[in-house]
C-alpha atoms as a PDB file:
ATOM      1  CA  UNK A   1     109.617  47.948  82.131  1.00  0.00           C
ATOM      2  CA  UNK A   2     113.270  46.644  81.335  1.00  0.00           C
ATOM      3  CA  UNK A   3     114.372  43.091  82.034  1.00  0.00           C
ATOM      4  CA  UNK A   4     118.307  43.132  83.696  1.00  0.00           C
ATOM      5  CA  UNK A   5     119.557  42.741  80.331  1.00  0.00           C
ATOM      6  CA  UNK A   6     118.829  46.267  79.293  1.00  0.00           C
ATOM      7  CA  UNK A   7     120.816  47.326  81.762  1.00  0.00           C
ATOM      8  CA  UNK A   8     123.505  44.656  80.914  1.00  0.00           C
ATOM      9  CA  UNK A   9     123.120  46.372  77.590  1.00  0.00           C
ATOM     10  CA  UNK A  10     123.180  49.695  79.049  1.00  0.00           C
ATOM     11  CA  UNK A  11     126.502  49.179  80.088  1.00  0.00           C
ATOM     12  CA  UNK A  12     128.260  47.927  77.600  1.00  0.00           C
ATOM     13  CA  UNK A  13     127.094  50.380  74.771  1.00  0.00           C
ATOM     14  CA  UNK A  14     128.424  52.515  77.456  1.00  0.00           C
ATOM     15  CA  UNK A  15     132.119  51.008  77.827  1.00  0.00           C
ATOM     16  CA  UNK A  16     132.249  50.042  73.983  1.00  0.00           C
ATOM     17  CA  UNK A  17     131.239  54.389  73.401  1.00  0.00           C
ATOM     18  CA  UNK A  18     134.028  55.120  76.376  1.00  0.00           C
ATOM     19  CA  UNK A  19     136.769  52.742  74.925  1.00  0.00           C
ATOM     20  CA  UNK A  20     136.437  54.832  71.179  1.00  0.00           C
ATOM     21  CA  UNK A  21     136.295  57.764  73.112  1.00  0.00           C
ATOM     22  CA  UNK A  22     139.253  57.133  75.168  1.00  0.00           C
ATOM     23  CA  UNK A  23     141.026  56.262  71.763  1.00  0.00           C
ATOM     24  CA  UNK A  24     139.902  59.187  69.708  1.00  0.00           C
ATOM     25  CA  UNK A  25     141.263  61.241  72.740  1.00  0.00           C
ATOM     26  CA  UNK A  26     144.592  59.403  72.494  1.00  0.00           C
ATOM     27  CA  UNK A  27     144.815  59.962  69.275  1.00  0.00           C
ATOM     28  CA  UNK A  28     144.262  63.648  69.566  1.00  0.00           C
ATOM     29  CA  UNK A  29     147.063  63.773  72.518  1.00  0.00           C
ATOM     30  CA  UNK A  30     149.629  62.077  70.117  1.00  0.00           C
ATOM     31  CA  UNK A  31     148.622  65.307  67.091  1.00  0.00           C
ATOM     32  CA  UNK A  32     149.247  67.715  70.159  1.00  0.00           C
ATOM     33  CA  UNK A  33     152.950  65.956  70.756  1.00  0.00           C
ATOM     34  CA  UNK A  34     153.796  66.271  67.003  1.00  0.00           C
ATOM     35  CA  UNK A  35     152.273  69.854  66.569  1.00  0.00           C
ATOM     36  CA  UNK A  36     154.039  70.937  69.514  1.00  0.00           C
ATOM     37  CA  UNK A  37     157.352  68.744  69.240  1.00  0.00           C
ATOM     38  CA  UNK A  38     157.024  67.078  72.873  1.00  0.00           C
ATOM     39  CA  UNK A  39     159.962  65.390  73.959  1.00  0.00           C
ATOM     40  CA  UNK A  40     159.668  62.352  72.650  1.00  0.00           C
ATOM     41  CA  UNK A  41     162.367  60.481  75.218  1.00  0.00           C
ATOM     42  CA  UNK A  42     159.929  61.544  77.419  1.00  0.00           C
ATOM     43  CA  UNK A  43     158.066  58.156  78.325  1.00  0.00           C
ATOM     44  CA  UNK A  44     154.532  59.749  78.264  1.00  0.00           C
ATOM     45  CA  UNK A  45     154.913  61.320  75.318  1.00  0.00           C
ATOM     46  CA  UNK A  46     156.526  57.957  73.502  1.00  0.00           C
ATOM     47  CA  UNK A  47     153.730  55.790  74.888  1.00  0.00           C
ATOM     48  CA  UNK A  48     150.851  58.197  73.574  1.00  0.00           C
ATOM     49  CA  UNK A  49     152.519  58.517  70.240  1.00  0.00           C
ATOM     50  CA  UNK A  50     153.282  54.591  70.288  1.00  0.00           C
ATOM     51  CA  UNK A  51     149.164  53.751  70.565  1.00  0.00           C
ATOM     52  CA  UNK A  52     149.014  56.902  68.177  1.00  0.00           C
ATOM     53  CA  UNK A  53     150.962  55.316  65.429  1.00  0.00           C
ATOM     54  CA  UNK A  54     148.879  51.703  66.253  1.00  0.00           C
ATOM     55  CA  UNK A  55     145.449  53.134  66.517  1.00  0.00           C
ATOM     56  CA  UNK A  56     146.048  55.023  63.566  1.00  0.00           C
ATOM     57  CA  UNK A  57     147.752  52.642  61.599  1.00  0.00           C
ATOM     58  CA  UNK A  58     144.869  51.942  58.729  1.00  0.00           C
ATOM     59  CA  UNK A  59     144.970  55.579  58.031  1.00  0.00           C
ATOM     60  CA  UNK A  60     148.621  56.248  57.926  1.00  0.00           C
ATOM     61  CA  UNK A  61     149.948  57.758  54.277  1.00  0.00           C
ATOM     62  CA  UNK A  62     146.161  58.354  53.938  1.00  0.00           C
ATOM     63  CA  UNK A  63     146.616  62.010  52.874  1.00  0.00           C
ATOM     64  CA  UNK A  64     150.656  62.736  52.179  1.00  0.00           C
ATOM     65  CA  UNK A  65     151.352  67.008  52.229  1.00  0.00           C
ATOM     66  CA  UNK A  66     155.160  67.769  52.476  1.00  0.00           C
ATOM     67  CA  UNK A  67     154.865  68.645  56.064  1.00  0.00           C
ATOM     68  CA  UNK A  68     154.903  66.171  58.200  1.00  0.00           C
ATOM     69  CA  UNK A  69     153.235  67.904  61.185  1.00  0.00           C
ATOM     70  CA  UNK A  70     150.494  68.022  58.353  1.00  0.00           C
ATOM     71  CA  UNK A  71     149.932  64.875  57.216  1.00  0.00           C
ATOM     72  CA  UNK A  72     149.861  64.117  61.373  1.00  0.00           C
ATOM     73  CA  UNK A  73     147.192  66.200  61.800  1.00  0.00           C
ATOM     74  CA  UNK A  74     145.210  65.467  58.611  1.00  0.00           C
ATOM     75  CA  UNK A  75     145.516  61.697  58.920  1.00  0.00           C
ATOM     76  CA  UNK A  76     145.425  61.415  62.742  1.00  0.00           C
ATOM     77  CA  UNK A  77     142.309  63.831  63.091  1.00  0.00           C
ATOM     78  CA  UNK A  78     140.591  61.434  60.688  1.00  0.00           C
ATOM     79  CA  UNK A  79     141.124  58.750  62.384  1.00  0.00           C
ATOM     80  CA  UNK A  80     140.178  60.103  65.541  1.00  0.00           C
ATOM     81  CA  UNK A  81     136.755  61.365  64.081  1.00  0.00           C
ATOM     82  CA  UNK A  82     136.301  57.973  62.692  1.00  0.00           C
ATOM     83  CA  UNK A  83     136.930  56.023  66.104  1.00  0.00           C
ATOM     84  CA  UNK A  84     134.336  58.856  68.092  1.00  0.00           C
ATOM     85  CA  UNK A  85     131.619  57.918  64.757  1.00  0.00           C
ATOM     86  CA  UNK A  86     131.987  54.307  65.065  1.00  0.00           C
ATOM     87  CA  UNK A  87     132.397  54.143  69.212  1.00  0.00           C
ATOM     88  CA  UNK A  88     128.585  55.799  68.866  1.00  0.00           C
ATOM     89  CA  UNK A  89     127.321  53.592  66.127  1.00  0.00           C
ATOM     90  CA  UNK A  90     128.090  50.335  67.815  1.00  0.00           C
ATOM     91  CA  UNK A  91     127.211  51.874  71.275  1.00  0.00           C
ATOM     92  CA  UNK A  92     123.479  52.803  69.624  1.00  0.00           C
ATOM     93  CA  UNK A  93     122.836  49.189  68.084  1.00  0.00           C
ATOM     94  CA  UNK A  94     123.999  47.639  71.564  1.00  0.00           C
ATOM     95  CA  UNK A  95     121.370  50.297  73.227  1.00  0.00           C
ATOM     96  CA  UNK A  96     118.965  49.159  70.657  1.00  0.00           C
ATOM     97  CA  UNK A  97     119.639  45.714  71.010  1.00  0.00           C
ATOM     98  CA  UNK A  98     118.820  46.006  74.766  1.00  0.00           C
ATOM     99  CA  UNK A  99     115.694  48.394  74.132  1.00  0.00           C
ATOM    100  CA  UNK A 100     113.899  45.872  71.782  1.00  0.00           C
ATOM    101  CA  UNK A 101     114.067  43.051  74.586  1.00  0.00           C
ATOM    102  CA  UNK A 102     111.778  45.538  76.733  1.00  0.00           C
END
């Protein structure tokens, strides 16, 4: 039987997993934009790439190739794979964290 603070728990492994999610998936929008060359006076497409370039700024110049549409790719799609690993490793230990007060 599970006290309220398993589900507590519940939901925030389930917002902290969302909140990586939701970043990995921004960060995948702003490699689309580049890829593609989106308008970037476009005010969508500048606000994606700005969280882009913030999200993704400990991996920036991580991997340098001459093209630049490259290196977005390469360094971004790291980055995003890292936030989706670590959005499910934190969400687990807050799961487990709720599942050994049962």
């Amino acid at each position: 039987m599970r006290r309220g603070g398993g589900t507590a728990l519940e939901l925030a492994a389930t917002v902290i997993a969302t909140i990586f999610r939701i970043a990995a998936f921004l960060i995948v929008l702003a490699i689309i934009f580049v890829v593609l060359e989106a308008n970037e006076e476009n005010g969508i497409v500048s606000f994606i790439l700005d969280v882009g370039d913030f999200l993704v700024g400990p991996f920036d110049g991580l991997f340098t190739p001459e093209d630049m549409k490259v290196e977005i790719a390469i360094n971004y799609g790291i980055a995003a794979i890292v936030y989706l690993i670590v959005g499910q490793l934190i969400g687990g230990l807050v799961r487990r964290a709720g599942g050994s007060r049962t």
